[in-house]
PDB file of N, CA and C in Angstrom:
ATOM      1  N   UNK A   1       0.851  -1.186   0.000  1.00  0.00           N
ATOM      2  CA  UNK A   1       0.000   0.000   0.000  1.00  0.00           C
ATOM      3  C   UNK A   1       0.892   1.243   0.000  1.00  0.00           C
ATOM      4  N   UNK A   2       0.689   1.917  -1.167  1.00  0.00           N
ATOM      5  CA  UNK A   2       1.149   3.754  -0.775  1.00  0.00           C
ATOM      6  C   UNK A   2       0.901   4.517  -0.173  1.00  0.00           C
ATOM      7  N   UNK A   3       1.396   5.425   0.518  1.00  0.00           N
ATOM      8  CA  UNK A   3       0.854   6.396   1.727  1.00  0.00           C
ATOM      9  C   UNK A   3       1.490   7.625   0.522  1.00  0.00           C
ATOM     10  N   UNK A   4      -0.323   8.253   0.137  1.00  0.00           N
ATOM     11  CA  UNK A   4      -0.409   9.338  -0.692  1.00  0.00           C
ATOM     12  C   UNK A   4      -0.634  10.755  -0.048  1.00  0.00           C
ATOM     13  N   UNK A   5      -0.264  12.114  -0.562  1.00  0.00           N
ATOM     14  CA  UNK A   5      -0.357  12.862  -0.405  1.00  0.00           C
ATOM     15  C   UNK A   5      -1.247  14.013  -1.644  1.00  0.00           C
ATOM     16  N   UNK A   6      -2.503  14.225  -1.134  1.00  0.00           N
ATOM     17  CA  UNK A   6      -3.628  15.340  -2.491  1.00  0.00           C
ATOM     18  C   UNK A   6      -2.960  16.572  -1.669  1.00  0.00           C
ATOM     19  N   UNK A   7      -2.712  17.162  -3.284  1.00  0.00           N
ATOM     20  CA  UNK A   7      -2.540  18.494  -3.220  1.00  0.00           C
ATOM     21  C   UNK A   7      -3.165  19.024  -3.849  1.00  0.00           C
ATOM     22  N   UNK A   8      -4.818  19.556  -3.641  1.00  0.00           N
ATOM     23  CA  UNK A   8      -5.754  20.302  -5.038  1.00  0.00           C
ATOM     24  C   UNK A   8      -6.428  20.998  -4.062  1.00  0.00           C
ATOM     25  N   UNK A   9      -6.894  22.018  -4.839  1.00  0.00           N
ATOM     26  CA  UNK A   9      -7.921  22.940  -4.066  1.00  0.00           C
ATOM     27  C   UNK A   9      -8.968  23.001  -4.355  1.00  0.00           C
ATOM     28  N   UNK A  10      -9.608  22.413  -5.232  1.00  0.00           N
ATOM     29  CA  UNK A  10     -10.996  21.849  -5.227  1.00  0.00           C
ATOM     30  C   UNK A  10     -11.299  20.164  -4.551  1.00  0.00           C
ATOM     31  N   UNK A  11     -12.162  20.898  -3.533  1.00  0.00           N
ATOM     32  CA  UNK A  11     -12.288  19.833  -2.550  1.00  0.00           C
ATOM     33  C   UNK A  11     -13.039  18.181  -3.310  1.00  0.00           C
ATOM     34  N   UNK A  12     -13.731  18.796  -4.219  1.00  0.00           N
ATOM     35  CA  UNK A  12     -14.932  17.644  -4.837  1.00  0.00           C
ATOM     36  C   UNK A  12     -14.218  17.103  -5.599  1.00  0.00           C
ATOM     37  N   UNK A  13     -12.817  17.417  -6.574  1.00  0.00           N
ATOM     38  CA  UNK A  13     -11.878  16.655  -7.125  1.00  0.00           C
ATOM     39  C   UNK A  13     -10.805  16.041  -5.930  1.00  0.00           C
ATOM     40  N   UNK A  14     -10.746  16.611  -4.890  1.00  0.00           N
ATOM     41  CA  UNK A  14      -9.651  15.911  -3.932  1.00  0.00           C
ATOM     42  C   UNK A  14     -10.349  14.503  -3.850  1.00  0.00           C
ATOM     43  N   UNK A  15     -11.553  14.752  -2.853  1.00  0.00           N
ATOM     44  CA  UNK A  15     -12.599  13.550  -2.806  1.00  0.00           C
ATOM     45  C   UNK A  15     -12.383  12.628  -3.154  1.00  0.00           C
ATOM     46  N   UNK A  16     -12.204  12.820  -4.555  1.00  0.00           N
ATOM     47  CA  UNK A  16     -13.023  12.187  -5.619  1.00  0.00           C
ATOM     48  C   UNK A  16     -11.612  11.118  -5.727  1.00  0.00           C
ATOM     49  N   UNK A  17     -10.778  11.965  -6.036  1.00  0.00           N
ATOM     50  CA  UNK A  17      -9.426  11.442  -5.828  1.00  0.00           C
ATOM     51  C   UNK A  17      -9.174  10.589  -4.718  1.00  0.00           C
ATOM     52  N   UNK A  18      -9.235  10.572  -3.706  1.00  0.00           N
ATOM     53  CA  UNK A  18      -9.121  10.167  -2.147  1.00  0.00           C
ATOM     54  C   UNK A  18     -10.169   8.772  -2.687  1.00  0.00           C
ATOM     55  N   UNK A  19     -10.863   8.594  -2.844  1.00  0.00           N
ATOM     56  CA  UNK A  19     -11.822   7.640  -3.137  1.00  0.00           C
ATOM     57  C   UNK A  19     -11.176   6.711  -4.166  1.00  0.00           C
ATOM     58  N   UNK A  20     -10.746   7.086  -5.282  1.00  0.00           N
ATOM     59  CA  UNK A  20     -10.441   5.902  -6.580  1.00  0.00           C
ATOM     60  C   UNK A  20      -9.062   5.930  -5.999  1.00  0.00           C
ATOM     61  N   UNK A  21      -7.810   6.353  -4.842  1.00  0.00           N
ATOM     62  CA  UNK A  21      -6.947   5.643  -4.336  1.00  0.00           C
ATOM     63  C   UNK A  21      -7.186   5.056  -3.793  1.00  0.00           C
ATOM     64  N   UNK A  22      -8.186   4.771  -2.737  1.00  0.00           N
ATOM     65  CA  UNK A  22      -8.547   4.141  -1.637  1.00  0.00           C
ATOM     66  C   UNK A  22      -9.558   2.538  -2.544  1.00  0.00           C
ATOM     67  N   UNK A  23     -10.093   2.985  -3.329  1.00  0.00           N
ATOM     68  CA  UNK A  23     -10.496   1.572  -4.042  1.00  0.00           C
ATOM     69  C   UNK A  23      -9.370   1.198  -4.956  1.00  0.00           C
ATOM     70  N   UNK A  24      -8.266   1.458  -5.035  1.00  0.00           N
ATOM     71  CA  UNK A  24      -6.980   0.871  -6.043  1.00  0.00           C
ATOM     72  C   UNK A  24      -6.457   0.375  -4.738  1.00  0.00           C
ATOM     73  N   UNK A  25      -6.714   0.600  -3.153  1.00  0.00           N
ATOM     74  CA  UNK A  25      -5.686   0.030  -2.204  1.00  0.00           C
ATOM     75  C   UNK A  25      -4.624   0.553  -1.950  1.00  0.00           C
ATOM     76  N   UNK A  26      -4.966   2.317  -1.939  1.00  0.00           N
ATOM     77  CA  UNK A  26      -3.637   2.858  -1.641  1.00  0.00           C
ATOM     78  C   UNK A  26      -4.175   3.895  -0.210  1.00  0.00           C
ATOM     79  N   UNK A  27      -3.652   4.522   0.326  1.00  0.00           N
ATOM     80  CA  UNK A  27      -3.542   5.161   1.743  1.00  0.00           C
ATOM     81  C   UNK A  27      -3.334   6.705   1.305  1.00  0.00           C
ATOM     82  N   UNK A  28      -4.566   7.412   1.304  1.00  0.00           N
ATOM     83  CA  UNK A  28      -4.674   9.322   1.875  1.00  0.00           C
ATOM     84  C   UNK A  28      -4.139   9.319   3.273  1.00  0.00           C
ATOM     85  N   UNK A  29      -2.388   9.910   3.650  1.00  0.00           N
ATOM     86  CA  UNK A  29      -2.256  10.780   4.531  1.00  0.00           C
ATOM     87  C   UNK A  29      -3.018  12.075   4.718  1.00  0.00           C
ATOM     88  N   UNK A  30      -3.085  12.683   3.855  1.00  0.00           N
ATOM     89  CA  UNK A  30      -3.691  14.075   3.865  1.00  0.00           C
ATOM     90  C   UNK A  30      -3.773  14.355   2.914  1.00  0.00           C
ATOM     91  N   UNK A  31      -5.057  15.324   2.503  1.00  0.00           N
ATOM     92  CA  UNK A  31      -5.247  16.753   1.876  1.00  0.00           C
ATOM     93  C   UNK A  31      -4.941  18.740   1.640  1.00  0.00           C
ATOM     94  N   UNK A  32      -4.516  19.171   1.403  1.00  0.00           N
ATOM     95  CA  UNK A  32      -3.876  20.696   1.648  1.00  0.00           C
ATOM     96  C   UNK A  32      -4.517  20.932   0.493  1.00  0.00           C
ATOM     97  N   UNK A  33      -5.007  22.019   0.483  1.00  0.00           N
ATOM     98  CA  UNK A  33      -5.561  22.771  -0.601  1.00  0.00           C
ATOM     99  C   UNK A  33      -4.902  24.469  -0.901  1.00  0.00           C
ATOM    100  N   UNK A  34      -4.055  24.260   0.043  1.00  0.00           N
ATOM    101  CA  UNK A  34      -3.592  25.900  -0.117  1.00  0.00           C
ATOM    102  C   UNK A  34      -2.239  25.720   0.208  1.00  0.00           C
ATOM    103  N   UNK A  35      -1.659  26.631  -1.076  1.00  0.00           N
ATOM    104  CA  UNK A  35      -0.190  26.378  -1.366  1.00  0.00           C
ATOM    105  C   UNK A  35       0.829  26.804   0.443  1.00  0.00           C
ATOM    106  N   UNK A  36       0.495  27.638   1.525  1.00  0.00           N
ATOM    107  CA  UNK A  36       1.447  27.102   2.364  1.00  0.00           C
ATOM    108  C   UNK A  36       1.028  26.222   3.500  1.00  0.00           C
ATOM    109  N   UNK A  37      -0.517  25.736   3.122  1.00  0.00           N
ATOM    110  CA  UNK A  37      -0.720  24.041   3.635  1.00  0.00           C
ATOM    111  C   UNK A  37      -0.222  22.988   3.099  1.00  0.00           C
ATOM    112  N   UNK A  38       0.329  22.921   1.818  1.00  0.00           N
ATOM    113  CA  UNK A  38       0.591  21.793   1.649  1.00  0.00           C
ATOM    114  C   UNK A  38       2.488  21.802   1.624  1.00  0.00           C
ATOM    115  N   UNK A  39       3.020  23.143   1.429  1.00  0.00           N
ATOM    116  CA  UNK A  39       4.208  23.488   2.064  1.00  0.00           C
ATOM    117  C   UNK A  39       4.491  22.650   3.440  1.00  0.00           C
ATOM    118  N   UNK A  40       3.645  23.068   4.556  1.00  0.00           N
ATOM    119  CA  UNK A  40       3.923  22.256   5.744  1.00  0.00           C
ATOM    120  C   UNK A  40       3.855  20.563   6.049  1.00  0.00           C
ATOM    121  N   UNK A  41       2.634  20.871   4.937  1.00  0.00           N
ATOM    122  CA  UNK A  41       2.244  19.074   4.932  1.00  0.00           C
ATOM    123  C   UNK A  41       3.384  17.889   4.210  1.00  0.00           C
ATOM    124  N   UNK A  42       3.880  18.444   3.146  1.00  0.00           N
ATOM    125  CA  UNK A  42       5.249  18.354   2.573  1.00  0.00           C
ATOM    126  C   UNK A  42       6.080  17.875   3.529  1.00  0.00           C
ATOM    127  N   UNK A  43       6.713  19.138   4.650  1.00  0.00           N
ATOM    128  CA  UNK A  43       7.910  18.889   5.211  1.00  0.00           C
ATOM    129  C   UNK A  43       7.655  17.725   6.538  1.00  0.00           C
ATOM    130  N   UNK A  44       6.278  18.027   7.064  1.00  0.00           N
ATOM    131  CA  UNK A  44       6.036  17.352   7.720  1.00  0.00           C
ATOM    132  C   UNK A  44       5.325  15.828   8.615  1.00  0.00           C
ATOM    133  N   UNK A  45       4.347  15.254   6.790  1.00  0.00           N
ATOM    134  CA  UNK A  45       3.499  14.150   7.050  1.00  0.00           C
ATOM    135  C   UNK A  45       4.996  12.513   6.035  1.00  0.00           C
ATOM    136  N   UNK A  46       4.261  11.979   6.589  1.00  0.00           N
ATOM    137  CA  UNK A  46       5.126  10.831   5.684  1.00  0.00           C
ATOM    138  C   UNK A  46       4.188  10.106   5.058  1.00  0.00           C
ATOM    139  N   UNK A  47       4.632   9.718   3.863  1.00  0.00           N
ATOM    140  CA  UNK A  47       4.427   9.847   2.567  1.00  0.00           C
ATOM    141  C   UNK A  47       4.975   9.284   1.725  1.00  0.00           C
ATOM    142  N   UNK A  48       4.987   8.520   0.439  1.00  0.00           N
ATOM    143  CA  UNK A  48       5.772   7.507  -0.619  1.00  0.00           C
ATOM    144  C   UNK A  48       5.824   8.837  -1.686  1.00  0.00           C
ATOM    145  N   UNK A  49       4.290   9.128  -2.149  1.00  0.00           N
ATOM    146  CA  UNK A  49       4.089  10.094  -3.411  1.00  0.00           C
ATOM    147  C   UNK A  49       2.647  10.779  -2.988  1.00  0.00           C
ATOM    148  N   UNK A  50       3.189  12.005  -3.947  1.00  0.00           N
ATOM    149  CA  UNK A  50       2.206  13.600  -3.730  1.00  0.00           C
ATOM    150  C   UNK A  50       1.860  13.752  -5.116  1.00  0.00           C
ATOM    151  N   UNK A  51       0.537  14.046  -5.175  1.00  0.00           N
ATOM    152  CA  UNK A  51      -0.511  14.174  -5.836  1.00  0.00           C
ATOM    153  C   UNK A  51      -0.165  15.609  -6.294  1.00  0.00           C
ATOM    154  N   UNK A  52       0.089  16.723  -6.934  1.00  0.00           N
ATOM    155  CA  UNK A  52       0.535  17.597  -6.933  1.00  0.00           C
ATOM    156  C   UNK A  52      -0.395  18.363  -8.008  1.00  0.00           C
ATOM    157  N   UNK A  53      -1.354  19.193  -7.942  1.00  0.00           N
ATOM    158  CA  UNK A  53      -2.057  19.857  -8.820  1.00  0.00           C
ATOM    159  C   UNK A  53      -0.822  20.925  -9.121  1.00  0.00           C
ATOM    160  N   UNK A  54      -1.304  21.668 -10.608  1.00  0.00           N
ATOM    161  CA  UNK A  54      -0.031  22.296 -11.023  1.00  0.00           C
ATOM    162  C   UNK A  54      -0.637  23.837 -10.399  1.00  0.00           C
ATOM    163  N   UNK A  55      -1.807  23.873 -10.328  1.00  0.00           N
ATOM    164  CA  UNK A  55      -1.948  25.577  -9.572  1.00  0.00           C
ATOM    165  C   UNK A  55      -3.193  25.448  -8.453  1.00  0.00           C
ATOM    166  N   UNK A  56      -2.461  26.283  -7.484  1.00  0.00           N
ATOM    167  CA  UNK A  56      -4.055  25.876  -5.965  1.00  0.00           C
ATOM    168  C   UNK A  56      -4.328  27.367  -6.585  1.00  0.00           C
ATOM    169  N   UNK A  57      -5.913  28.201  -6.575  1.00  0.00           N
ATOM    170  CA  UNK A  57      -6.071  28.805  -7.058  1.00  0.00           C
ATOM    171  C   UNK A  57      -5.622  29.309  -7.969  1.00  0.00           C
ATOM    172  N   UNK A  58      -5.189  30.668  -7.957  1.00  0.00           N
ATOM    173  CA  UNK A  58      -4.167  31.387  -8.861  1.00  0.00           C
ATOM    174  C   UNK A  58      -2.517  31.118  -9.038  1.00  0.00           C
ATOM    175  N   UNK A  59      -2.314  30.133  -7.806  1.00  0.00           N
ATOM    176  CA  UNK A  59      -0.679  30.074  -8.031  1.00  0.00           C
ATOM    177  C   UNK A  59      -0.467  28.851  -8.178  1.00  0.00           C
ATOM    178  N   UNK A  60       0.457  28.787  -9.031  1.00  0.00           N
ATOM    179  CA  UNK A  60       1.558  27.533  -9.131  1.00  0.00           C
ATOM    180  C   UNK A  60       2.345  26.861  -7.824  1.00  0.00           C
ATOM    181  N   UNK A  61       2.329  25.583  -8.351  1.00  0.00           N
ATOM    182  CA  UNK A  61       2.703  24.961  -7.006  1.00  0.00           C
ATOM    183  C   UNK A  61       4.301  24.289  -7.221  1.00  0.00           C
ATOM    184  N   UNK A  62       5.075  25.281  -8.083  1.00  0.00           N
ATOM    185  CA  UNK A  62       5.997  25.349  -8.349  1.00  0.00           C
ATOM    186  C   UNK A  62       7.085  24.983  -6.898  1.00  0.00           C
ATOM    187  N   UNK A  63       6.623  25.920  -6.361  1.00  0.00           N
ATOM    188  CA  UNK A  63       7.538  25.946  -4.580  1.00  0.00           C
ATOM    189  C   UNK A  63       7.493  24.319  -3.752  1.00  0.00           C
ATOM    190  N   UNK A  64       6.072  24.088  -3.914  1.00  0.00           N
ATOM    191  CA  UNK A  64       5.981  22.899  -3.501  1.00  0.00           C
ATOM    192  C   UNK A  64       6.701  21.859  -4.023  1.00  0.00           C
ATOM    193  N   UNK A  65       6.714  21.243  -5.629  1.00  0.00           N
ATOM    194  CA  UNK A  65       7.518  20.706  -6.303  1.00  0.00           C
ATOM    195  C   UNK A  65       8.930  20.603  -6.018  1.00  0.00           C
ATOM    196  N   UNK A  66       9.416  22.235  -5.797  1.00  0.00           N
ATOM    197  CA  UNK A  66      10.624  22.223  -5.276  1.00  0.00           C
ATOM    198  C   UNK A  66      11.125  21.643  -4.032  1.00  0.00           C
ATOM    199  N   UNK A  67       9.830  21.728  -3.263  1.00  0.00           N
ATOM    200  CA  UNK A  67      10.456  21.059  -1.480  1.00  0.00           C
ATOM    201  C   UNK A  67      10.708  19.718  -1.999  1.00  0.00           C
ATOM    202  N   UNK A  68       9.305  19.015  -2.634  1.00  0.00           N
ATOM    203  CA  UNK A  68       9.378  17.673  -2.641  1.00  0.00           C
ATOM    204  C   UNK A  68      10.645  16.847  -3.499  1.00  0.00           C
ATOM    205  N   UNK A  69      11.095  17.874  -4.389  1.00  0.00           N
ATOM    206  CA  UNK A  69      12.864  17.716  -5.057  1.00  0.00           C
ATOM    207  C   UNK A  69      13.557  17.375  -3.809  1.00  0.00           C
ATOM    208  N   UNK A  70      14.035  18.617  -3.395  1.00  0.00           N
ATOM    209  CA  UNK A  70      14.914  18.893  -2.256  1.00  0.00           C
ATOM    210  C   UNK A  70      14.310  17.295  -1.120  1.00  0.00           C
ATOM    211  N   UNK A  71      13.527  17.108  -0.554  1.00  0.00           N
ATOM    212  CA  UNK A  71      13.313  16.052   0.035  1.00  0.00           C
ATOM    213  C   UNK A  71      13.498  14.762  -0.548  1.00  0.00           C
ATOM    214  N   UNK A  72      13.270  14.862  -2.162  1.00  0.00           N
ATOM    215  CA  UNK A  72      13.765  13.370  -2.445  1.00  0.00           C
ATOM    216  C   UNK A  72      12.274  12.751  -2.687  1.00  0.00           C
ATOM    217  N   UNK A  73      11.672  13.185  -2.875  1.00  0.00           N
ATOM    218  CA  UNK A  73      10.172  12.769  -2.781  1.00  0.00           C
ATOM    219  C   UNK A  73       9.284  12.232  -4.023  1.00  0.00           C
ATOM    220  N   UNK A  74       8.717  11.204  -4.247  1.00  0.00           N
ATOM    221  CA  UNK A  74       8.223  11.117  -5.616  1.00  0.00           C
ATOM    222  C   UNK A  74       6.794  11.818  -5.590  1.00  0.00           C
ATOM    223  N   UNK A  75       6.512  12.457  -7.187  1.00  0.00           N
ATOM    224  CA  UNK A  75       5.347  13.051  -6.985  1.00  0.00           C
ATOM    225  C   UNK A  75       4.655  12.967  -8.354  1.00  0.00           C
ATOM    226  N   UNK A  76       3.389  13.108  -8.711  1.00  0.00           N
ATOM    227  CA  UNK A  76       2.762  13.223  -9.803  1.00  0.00           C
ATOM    228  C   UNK A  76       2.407  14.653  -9.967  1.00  0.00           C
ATOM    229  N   UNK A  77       2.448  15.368 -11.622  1.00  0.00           N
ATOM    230  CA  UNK A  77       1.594  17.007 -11.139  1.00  0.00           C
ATOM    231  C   UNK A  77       0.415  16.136 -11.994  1.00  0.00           C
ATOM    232  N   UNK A  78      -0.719  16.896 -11.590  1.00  0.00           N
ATOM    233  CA  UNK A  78      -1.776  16.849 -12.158  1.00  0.00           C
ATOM    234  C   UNK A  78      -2.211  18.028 -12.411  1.00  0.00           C
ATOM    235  N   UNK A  79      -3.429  17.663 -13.387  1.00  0.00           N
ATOM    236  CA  UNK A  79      -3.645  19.307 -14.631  1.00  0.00           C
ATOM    237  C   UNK A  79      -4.856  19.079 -15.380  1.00  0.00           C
ATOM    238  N   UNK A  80      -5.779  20.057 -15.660  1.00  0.00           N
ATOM    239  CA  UNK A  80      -6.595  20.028 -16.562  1.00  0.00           C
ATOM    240  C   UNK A  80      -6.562  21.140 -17.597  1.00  0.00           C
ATOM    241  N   UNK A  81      -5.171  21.639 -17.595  1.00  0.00           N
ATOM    242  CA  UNK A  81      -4.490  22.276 -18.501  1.00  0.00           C
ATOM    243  C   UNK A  81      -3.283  21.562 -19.571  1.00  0.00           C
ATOM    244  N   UNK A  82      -3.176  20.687 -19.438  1.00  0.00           N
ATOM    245  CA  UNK A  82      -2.136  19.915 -20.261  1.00  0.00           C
ATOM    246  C   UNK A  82      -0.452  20.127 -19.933  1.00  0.00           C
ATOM    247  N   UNK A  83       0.244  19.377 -20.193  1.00  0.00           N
ATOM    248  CA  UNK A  83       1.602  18.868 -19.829  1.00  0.00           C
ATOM    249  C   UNK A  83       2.315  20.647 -20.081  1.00  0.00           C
ATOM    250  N   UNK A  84       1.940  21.620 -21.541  1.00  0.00           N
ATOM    251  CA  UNK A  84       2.504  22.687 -21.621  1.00  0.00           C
ATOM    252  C   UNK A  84       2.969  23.183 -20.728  1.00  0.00           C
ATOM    253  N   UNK A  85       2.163  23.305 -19.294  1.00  0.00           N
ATOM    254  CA  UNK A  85       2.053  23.973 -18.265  1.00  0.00           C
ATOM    255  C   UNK A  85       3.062  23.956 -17.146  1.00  0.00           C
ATOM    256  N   UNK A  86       3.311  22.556 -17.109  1.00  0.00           N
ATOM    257  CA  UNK A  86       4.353  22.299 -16.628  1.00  0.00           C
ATOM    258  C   UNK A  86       5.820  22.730 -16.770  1.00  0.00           C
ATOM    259  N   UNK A  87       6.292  23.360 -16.219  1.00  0.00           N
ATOM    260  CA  UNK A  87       7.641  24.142 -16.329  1.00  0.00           C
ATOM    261  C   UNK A  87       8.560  22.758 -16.447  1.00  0.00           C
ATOM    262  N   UNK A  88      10.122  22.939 -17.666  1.00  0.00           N
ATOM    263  CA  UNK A  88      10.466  22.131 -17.943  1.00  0.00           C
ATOM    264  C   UNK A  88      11.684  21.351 -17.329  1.00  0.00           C
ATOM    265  N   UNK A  89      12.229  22.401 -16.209  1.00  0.00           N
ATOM    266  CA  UNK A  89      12.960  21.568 -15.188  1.00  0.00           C
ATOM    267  C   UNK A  89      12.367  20.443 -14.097  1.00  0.00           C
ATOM    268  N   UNK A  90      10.908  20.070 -14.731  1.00  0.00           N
ATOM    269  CA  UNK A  90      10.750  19.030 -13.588  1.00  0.00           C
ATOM    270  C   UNK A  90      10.469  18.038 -14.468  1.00  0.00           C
ATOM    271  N   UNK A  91      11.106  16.726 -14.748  1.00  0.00           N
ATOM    272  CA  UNK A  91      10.935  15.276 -15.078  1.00  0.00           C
ATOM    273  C   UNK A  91      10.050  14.210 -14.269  1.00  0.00           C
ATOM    274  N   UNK A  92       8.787  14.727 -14.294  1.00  0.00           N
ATOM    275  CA  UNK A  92       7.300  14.096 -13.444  1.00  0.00           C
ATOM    276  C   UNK A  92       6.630  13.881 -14.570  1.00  0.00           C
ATOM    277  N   UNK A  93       5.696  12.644 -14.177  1.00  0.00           N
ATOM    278  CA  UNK A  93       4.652  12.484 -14.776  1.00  0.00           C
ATOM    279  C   UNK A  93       3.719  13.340 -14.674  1.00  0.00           C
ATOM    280  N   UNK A  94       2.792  13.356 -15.560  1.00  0.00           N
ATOM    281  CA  UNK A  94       1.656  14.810 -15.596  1.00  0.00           C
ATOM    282  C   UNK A  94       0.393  13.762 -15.788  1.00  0.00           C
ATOM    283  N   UNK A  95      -0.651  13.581 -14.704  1.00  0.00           N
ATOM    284  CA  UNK A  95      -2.055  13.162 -14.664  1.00  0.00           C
ATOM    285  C   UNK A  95      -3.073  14.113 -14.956  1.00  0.00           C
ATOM    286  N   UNK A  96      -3.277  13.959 -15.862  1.00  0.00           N
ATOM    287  CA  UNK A  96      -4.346  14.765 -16.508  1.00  0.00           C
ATOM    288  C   UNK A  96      -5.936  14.236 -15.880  1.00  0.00           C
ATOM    289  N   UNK A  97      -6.698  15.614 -15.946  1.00  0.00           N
ATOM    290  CA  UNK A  97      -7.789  15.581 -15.299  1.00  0.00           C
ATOM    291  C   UNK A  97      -8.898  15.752 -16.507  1.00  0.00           C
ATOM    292  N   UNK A  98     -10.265  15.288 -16.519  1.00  0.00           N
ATOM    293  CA  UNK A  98     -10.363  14.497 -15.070  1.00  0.00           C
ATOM    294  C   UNK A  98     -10.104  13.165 -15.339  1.00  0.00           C
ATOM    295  N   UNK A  99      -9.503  12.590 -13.819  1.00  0.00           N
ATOM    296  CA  UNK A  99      -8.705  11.556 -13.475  1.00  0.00           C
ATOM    297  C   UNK A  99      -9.188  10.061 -14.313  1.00  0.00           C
ATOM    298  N   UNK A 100      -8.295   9.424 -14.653  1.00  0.00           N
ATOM    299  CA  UNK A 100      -8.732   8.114 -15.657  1.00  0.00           C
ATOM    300  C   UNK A 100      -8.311   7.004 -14.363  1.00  0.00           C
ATOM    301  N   UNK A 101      -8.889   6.206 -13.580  1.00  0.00           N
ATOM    302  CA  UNK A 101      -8.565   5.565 -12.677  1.00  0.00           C
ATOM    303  C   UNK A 101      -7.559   4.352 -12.818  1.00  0.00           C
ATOM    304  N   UNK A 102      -7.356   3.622 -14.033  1.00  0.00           N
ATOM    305  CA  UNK A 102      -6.185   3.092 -14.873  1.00  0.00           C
ATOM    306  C   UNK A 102      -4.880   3.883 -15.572  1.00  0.00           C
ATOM    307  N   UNK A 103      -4.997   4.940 -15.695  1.00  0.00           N
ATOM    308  CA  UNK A 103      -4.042   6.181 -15.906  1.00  0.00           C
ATOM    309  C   UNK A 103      -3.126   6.601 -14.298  1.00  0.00           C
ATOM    310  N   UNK A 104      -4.415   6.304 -13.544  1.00  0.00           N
ATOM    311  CA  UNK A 104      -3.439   6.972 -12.199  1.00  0.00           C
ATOM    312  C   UNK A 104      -2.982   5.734 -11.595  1.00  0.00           C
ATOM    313  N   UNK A 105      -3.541   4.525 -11.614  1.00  0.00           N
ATOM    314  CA  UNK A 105      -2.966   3.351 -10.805  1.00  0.00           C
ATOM    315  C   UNK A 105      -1.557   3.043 -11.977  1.00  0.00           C
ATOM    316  N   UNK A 106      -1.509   2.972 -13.358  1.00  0.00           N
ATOM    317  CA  UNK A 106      -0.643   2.912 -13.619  1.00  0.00           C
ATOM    318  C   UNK A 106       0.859   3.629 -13.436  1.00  0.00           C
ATOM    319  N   UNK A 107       0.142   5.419 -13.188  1.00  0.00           N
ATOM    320  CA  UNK A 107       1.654   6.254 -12.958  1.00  0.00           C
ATOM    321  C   UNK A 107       2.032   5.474 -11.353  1.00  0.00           C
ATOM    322  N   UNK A 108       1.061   5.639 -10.507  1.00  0.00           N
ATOM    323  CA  UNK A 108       1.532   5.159  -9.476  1.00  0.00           C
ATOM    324  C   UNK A 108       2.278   3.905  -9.331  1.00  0.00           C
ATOM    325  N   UNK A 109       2.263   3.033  -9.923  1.00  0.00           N
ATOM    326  CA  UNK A 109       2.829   2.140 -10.115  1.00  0.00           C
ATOM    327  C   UNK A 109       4.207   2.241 -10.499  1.00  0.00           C
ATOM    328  N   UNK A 110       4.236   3.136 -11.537  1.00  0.00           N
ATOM    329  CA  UNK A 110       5.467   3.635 -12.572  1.00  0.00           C
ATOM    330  C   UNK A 110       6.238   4.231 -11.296  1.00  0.00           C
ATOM    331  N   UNK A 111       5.811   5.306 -10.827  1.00  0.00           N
ATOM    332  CA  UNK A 111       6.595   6.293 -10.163  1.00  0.00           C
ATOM    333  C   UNK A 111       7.215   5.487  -9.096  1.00  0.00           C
ATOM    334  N   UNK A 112       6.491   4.687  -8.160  1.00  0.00           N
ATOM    335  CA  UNK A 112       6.883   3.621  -7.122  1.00  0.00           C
ATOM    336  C   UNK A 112       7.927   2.562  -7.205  1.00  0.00           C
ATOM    337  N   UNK A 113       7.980   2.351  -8.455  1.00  0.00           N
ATOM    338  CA  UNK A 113       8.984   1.557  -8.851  1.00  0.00           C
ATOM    339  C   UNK A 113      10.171   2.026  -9.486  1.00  0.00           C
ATOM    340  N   UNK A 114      10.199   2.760  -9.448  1.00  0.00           N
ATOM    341  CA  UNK A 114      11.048   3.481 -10.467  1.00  0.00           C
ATOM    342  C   UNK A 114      12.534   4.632  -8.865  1.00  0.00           C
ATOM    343  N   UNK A 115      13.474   4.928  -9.999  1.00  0.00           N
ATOM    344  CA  UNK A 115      14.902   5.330  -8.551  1.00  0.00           C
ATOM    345  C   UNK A 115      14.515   6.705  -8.609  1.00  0.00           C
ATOM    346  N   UNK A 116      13.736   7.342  -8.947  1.00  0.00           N
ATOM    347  CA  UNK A 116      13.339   8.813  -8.866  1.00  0.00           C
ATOM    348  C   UNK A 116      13.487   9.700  -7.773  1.00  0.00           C
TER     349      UNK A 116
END
């Protein structure tokens, strides 16, 4: 089992999310919906991989990305803006929304196994 981390700020997509991990057999540590909640939640919950929306409201969760670098951390961004969006110093998978429940058990899989 993975011990996951949602980072989105729409609560009804976190949910929703939290739900098709939990029927794939994986483990929600937590939710943060606001970029310096999930800053703390980052440095401080434990965790395999982070769910990483690419913007909590208006901002990019660029900073966050960066902790979870610096920590060593595997993470997915997710987007319902497409991969463009993604700034190109980060080598992550990009889960596109809305969520394909064989799309995300597979990255998870990928990312988990993998020396990232």
């Amino acid at each position: 089992m993975t011990r996951i981390l949602i980072i989105e700020d729409e609560m009804l997509i976190a949910v929703t999310l939290e739900a098709m991990l939990a029927e794939i057999g994986h483990e929600v540590v937590g939710i943060a919906g606001r970029l310096d909640e999930a800053l703390d939640m980052v440095g401080s919950l434990d965790f395999d991989v982070a769910v990483l929306d690419l913007k909590l409201g208006s901002e990019m969760t660029f900073p966050v990305a960066d902790k979870l670098v610096e920590l060593g951390k595997r993470f997915i961004f997710s987007t319902g803006f497409g991969e463009a969006e993604v700034d190109g110093r980060y080598n992550h998978p990009v889960l596109q929304k809305p969520y394909d429940e064989v799309a995300l058990m597979e990255l998870i899989t990928r990312i988990t196994n993998s020396n990232q």
